[in-house]
PDB file of N, CA and C in Angstrom:
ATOM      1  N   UNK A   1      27.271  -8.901   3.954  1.00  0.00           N
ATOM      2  CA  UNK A   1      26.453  -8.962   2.757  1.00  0.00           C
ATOM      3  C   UNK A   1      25.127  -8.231   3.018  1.00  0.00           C
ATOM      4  N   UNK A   2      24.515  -7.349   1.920  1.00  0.00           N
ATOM      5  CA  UNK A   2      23.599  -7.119   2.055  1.00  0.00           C
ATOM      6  C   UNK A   2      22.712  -7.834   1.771  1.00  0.00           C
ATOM      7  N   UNK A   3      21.168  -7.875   2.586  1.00  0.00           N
ATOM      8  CA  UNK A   3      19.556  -9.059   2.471  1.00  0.00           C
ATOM      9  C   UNK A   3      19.142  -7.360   1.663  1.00  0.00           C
ATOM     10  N   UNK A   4      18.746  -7.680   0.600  1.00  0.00           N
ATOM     11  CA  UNK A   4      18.045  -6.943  -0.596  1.00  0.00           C
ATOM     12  C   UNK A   4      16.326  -7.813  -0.086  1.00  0.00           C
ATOM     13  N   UNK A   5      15.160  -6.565   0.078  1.00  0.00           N
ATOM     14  CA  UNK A   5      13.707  -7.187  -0.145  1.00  0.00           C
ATOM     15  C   UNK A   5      13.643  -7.503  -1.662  1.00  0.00           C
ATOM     16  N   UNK A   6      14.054  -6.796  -2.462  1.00  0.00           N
ATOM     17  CA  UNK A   6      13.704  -7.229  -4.169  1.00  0.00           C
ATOM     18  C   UNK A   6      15.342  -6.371  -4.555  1.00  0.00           C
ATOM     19  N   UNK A   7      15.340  -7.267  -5.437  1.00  0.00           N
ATOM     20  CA  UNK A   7      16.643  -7.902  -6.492  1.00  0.00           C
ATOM     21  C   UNK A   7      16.017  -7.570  -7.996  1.00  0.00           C
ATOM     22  N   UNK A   8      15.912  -6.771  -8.758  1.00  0.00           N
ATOM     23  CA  UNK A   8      15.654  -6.913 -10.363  1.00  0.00           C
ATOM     24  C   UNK A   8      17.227  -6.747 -10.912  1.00  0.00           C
ATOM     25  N   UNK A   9      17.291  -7.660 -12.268  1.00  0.00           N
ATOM     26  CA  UNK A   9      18.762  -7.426 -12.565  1.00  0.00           C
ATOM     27  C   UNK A   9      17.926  -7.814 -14.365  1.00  0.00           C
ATOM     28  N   UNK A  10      18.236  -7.206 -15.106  1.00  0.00           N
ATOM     29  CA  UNK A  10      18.222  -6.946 -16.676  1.00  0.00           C
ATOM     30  C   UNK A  10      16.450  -7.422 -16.681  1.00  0.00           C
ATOM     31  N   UNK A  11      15.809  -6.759 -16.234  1.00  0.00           N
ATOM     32  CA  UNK A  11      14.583  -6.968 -16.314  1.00  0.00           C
ATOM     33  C   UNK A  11      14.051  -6.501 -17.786  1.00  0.00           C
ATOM     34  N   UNK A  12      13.189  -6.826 -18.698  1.00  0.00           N
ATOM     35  CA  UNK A  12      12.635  -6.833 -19.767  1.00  0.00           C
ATOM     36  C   UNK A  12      10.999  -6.493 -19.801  1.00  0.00           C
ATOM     37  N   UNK A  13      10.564  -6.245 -20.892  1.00  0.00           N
ATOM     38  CA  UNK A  13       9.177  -6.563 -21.261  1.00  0.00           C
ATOM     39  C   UNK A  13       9.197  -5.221 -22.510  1.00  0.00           C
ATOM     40  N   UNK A  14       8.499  -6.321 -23.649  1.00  0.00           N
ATOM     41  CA  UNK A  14       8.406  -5.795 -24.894  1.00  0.00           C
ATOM     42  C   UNK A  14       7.006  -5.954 -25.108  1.00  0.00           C
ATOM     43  N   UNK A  15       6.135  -4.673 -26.065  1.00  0.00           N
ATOM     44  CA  UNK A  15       4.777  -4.785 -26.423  1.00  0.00           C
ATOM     45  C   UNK A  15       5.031  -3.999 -27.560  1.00  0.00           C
ATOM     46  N   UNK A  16       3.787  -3.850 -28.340  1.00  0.00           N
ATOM     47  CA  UNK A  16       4.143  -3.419 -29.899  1.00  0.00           C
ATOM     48  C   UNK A  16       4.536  -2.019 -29.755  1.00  0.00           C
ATOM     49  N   UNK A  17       3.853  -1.115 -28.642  1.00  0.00           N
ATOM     50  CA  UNK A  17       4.053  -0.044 -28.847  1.00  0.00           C
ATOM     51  C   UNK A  17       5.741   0.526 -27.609  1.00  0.00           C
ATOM     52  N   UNK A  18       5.897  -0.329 -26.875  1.00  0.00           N
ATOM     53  CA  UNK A  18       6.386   0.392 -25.715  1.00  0.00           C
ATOM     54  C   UNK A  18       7.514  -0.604 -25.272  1.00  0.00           C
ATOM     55  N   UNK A  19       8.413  -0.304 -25.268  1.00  0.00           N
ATOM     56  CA  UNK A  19       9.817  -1.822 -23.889  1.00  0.00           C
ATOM     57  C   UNK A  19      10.311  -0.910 -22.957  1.00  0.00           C
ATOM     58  N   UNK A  20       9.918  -1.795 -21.941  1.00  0.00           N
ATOM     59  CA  UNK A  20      10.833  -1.819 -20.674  1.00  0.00           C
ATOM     60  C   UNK A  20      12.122  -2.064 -20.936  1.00  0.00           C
ATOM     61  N   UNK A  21      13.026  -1.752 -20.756  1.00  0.00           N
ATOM     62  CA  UNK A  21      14.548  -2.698 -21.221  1.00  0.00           C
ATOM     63  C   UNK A  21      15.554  -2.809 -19.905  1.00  0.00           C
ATOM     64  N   UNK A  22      16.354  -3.480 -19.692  1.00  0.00           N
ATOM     65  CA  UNK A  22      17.578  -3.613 -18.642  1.00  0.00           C
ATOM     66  C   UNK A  22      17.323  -2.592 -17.245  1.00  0.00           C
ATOM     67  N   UNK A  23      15.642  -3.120 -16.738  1.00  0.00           N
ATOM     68  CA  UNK A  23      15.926  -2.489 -15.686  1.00  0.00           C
ATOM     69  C   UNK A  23      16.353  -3.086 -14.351  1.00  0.00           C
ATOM     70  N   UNK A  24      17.192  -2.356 -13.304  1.00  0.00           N
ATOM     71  CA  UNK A  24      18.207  -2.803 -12.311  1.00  0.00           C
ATOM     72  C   UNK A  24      17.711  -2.469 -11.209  1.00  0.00           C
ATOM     73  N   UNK A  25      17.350  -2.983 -10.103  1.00  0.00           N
ATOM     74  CA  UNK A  25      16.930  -2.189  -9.055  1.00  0.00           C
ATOM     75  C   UNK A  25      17.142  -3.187  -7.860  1.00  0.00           C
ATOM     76  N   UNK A  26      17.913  -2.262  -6.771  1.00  0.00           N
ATOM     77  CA  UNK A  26      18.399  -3.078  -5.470  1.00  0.00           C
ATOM     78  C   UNK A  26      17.546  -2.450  -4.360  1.00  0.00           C
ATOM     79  N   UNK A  27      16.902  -2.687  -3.344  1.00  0.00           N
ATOM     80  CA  UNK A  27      16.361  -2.378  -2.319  1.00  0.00           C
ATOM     81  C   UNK A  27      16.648  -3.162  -0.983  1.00  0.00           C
ATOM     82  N   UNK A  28      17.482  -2.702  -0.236  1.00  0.00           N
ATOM     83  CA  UNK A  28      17.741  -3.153   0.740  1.00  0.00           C
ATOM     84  C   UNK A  28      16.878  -2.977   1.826  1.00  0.00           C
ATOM     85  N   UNK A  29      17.016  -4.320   2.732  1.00  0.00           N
ATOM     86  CA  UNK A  29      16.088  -4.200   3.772  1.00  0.00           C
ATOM     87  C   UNK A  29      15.675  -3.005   4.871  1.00  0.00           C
ATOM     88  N   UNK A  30      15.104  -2.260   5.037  1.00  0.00           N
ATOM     89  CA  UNK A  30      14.609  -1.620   5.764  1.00  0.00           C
ATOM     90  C   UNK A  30      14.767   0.040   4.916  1.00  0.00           C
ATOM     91  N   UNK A  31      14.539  -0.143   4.045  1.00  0.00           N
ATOM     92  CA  UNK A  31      14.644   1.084   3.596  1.00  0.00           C
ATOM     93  C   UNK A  31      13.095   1.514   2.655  1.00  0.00           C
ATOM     94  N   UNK A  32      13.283   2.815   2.573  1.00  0.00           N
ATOM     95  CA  UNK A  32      12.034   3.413   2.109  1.00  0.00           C
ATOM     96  C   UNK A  32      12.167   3.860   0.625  1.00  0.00           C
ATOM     97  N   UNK A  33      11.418   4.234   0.243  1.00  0.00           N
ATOM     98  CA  UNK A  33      11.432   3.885  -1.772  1.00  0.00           C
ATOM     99  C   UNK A  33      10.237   4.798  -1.993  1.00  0.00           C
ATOM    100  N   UNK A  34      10.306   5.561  -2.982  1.00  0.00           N
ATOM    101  CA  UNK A  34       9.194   6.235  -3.547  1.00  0.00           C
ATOM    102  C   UNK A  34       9.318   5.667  -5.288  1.00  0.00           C
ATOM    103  N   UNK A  35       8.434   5.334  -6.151  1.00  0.00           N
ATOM    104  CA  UNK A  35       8.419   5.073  -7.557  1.00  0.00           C
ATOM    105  C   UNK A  35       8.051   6.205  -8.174  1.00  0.00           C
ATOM    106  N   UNK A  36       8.726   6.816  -8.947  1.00  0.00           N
ATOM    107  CA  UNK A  36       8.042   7.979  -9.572  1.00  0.00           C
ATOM    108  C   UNK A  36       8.724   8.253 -11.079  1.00  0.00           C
ATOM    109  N   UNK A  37       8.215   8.758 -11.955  1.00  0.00           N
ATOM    110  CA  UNK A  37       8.275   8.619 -13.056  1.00  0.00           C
ATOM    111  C   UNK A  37       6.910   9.683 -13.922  1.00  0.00           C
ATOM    112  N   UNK A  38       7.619   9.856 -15.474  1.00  0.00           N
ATOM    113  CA  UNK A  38       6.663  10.063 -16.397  1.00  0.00           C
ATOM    114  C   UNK A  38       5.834   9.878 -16.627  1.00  0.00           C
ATOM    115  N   UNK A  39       4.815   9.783 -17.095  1.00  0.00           N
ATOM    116  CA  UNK A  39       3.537   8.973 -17.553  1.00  0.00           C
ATOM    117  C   UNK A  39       4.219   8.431 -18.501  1.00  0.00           C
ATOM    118  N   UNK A  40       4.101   7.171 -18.468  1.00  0.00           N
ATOM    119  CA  UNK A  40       4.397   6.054 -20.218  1.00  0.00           C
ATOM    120  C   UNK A  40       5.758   5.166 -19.630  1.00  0.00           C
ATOM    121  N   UNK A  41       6.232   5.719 -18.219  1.00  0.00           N
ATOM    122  CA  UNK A  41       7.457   5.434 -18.014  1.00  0.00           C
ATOM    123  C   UNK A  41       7.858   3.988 -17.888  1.00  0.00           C
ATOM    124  N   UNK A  42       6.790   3.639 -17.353  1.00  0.00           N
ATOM    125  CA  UNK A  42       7.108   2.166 -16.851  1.00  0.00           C
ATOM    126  C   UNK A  42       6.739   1.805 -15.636  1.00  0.00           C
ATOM    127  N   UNK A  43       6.386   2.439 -15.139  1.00  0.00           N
ATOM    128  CA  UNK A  43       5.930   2.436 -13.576  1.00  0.00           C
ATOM    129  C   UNK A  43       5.149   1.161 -13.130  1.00  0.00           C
ATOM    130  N   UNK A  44       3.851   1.257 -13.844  1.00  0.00           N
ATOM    131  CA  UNK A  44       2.820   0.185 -14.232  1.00  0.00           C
ATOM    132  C   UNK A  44       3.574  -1.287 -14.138  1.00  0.00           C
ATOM    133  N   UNK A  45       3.916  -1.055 -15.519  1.00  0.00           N
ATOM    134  CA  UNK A  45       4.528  -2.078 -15.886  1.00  0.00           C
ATOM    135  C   UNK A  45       5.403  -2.982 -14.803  1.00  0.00           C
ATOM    136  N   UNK A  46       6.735  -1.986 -14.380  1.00  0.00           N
ATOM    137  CA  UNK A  46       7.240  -2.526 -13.156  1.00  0.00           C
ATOM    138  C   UNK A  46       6.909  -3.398 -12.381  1.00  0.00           C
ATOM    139  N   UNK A  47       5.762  -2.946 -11.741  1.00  0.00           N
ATOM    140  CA  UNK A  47       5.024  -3.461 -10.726  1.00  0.00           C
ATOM    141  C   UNK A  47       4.172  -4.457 -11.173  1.00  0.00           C
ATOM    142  N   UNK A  48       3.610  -4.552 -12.147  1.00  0.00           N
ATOM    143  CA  UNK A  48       3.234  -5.694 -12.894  1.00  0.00           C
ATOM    144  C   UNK A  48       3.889  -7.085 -13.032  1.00  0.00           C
ATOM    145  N   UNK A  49       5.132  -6.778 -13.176  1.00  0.00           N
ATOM    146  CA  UNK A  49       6.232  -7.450 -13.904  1.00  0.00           C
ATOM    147  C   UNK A  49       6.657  -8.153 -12.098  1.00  0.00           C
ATOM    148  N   UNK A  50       6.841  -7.342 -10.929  1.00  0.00           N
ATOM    149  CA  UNK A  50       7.508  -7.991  -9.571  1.00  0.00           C
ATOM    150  C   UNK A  50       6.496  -8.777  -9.469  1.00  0.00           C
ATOM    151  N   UNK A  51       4.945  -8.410  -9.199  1.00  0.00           N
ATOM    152  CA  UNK A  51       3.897  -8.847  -8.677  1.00  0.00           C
ATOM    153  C   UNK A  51       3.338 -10.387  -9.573  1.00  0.00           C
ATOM    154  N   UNK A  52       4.191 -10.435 -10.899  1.00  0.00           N
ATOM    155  CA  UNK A  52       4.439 -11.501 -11.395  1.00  0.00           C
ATOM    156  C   UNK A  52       2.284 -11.877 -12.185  1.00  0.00           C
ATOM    157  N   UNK A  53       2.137 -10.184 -12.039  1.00  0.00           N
ATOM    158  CA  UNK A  53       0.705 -10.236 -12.910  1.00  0.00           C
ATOM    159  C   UNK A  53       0.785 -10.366 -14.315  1.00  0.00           C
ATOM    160  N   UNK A  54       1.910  -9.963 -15.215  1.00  0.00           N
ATOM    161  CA  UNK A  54       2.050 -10.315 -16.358  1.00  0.00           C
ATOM    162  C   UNK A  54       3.334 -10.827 -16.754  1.00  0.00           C
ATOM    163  N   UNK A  55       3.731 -11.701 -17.838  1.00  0.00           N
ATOM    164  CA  UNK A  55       4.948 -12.509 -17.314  1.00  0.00           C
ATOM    165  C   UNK A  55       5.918 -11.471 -18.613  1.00  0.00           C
ATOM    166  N   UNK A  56       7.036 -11.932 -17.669  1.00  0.00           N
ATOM    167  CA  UNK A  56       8.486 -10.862 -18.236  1.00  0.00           C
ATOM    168  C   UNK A  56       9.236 -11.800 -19.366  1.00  0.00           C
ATOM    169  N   UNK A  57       9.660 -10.605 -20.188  1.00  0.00           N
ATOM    170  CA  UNK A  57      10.481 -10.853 -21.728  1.00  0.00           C
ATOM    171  C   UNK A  57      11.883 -12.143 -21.262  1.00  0.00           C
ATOM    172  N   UNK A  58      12.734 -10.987 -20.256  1.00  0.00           N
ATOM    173  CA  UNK A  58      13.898 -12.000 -19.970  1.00  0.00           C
ATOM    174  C   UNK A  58      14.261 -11.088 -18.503  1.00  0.00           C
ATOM    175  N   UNK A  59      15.095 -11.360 -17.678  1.00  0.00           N
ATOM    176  CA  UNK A  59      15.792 -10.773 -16.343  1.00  0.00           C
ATOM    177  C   UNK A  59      15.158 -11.745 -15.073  1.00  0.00           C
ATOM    178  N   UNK A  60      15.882 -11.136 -13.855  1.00  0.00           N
ATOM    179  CA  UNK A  60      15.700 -11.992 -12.969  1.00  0.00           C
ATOM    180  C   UNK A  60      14.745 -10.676 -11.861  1.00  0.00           C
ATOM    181  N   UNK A  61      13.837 -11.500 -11.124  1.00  0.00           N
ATOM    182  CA  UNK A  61      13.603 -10.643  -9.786  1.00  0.00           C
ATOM    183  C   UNK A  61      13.281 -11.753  -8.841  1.00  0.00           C
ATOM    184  N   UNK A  62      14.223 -10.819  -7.876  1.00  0.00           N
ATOM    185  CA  UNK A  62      13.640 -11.860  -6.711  1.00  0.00           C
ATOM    186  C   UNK A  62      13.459 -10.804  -5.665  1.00  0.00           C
ATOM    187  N   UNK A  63      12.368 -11.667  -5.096  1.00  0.00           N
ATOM    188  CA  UNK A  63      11.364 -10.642  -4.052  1.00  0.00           C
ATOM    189  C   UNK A  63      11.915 -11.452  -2.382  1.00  0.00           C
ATOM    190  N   UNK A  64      12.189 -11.012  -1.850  1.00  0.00           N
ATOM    191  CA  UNK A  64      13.214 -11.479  -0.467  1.00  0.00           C
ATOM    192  C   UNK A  64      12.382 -11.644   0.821  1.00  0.00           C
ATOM    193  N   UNK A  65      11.330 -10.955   0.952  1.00  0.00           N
ATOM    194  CA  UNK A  65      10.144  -9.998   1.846  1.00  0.00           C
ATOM    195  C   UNK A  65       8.743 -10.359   1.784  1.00  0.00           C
ATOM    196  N   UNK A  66       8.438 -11.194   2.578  1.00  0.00           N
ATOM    197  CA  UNK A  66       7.344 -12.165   2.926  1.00  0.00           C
ATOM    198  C   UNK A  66       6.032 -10.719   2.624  1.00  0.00           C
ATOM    199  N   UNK A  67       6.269  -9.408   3.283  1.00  0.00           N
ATOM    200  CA  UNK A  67       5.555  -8.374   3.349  1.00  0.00           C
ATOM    201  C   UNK A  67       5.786  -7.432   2.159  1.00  0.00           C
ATOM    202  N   UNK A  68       6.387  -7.731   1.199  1.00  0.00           N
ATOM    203  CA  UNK A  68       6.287  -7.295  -0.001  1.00  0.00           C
ATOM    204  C   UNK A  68       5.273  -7.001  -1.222  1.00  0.00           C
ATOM    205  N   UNK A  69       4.660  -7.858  -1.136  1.00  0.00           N
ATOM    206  CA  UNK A  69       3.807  -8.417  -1.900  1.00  0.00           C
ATOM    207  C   UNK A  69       2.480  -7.641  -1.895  1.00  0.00           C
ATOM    208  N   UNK A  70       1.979  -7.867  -0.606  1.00  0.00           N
ATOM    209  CA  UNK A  70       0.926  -6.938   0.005  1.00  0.00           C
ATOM    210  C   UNK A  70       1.183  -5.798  -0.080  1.00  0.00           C
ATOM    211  N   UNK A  71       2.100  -4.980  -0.182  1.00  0.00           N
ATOM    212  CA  UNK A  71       2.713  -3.490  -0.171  1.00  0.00           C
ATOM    213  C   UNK A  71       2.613  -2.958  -1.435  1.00  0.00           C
ATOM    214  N   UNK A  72       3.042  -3.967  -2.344  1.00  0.00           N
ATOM    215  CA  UNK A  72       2.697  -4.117  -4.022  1.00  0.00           C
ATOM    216  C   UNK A  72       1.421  -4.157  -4.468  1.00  0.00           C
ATOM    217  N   UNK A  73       0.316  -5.012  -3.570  1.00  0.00           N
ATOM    218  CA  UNK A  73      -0.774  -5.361  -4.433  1.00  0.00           C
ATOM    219  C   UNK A  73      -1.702  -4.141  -3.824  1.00  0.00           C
ATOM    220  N   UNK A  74      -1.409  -3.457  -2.501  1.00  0.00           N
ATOM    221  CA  UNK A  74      -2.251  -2.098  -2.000  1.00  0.00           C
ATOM    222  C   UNK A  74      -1.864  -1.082  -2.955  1.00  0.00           C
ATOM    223  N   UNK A  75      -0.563  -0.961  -3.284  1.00  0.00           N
ATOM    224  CA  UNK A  75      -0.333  -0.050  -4.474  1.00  0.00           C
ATOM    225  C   UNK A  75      -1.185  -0.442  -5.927  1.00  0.00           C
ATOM    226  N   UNK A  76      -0.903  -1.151  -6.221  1.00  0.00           N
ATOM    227  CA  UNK A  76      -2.266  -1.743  -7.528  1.00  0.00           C
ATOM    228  C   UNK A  76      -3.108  -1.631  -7.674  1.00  0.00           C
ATOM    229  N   UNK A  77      -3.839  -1.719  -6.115  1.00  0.00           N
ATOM    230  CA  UNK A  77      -5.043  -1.539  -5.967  1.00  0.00           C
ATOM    231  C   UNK A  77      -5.438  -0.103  -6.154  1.00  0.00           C
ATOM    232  N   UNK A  78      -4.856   0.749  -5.272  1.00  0.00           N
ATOM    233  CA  UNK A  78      -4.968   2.373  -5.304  1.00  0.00           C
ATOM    234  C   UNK A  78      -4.707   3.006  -6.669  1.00  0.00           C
ATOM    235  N   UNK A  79      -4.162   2.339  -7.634  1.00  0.00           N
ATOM    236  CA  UNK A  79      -3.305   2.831  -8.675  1.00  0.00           C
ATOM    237  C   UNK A  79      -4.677   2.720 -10.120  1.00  0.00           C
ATOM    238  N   UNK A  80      -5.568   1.272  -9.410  1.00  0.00           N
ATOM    239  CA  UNK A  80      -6.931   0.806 -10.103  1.00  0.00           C
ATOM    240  C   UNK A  80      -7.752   2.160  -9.501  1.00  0.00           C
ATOM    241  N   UNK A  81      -7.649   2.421  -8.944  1.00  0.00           N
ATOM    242  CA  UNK A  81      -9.059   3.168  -8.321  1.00  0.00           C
ATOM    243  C   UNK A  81      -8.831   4.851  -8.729  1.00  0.00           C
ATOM    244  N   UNK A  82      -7.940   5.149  -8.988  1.00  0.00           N
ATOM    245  CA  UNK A  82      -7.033   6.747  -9.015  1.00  0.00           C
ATOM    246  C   UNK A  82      -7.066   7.277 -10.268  1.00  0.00           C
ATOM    247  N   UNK A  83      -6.585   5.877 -11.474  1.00  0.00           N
ATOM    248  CA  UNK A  83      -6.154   5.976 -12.572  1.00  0.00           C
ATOM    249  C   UNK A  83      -7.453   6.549 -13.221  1.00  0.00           C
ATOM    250  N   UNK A  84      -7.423   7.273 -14.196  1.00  0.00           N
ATOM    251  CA  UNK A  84      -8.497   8.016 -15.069  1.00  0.00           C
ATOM    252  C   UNK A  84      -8.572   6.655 -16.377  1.00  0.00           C
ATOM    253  N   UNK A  85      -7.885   5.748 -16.806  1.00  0.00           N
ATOM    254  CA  UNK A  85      -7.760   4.629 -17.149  1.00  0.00           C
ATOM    255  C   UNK A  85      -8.722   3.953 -16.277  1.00  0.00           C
ATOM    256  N   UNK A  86      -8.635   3.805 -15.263  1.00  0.00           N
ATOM    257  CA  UNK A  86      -9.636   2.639 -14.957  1.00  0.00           C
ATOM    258  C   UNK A  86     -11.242   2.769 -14.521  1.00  0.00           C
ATOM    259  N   UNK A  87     -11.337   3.881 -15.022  1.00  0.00           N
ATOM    260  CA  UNK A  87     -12.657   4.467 -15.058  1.00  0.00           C
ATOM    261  C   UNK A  87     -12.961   4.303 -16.558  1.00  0.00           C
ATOM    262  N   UNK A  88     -14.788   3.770 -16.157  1.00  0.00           N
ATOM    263  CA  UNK A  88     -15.210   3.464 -17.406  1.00  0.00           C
ATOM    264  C   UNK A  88     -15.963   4.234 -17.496  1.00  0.00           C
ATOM    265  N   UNK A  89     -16.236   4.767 -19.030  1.00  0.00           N
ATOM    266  CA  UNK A  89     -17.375   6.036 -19.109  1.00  0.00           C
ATOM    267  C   UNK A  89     -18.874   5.193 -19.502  1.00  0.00           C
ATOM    268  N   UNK A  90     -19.867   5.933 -18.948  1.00  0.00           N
ATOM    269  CA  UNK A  90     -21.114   5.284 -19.269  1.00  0.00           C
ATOM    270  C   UNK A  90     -21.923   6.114 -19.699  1.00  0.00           C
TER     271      UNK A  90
END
């Protein structure tokens, strides 16, 4: 059997303008992963949605990986500091 670090299976999230819908994603232990995508894609969101910062429509995730989390929230962090979004104009 494979130990998966994160498990998403029919993952969700609906907002007025934008849904995530039925996303699936297996990551097995020891493996390497790049996220990449469109702008608008979902990316954000994703990671929002594992890190359990905003709560999900319907689907399951399970996070397997004690060191996950932290790997997630350094990405968040960098993603706050980078984004032309999270700059405020004065």
């Amino acid at each position: 059997m494979i130990d998966y670090i994160l498990n998403i299976k029919d993952l969700n999230k609906d907002y007025k303008s934008f849904s995530l819908k039925n996303i699936n994603l297996q990551i097995p232990k020891g493996t390497v992963m790049g996220f990449i995508g469109a702008n608008g894609a979902g990316k954000t969101t994703t990671i929002k949605l594992i890190m359990q910062l905003i709560k999900k429509d319907s689907g399951q995730t399970e996070n397997r990986a004690s060191f996950f989390r932290p790997i997630l929230q350094a990405t968040w962090n960098a993603l706050q500091t980078t984004s032309p979004l999270s700059k405020t104009e004065k």
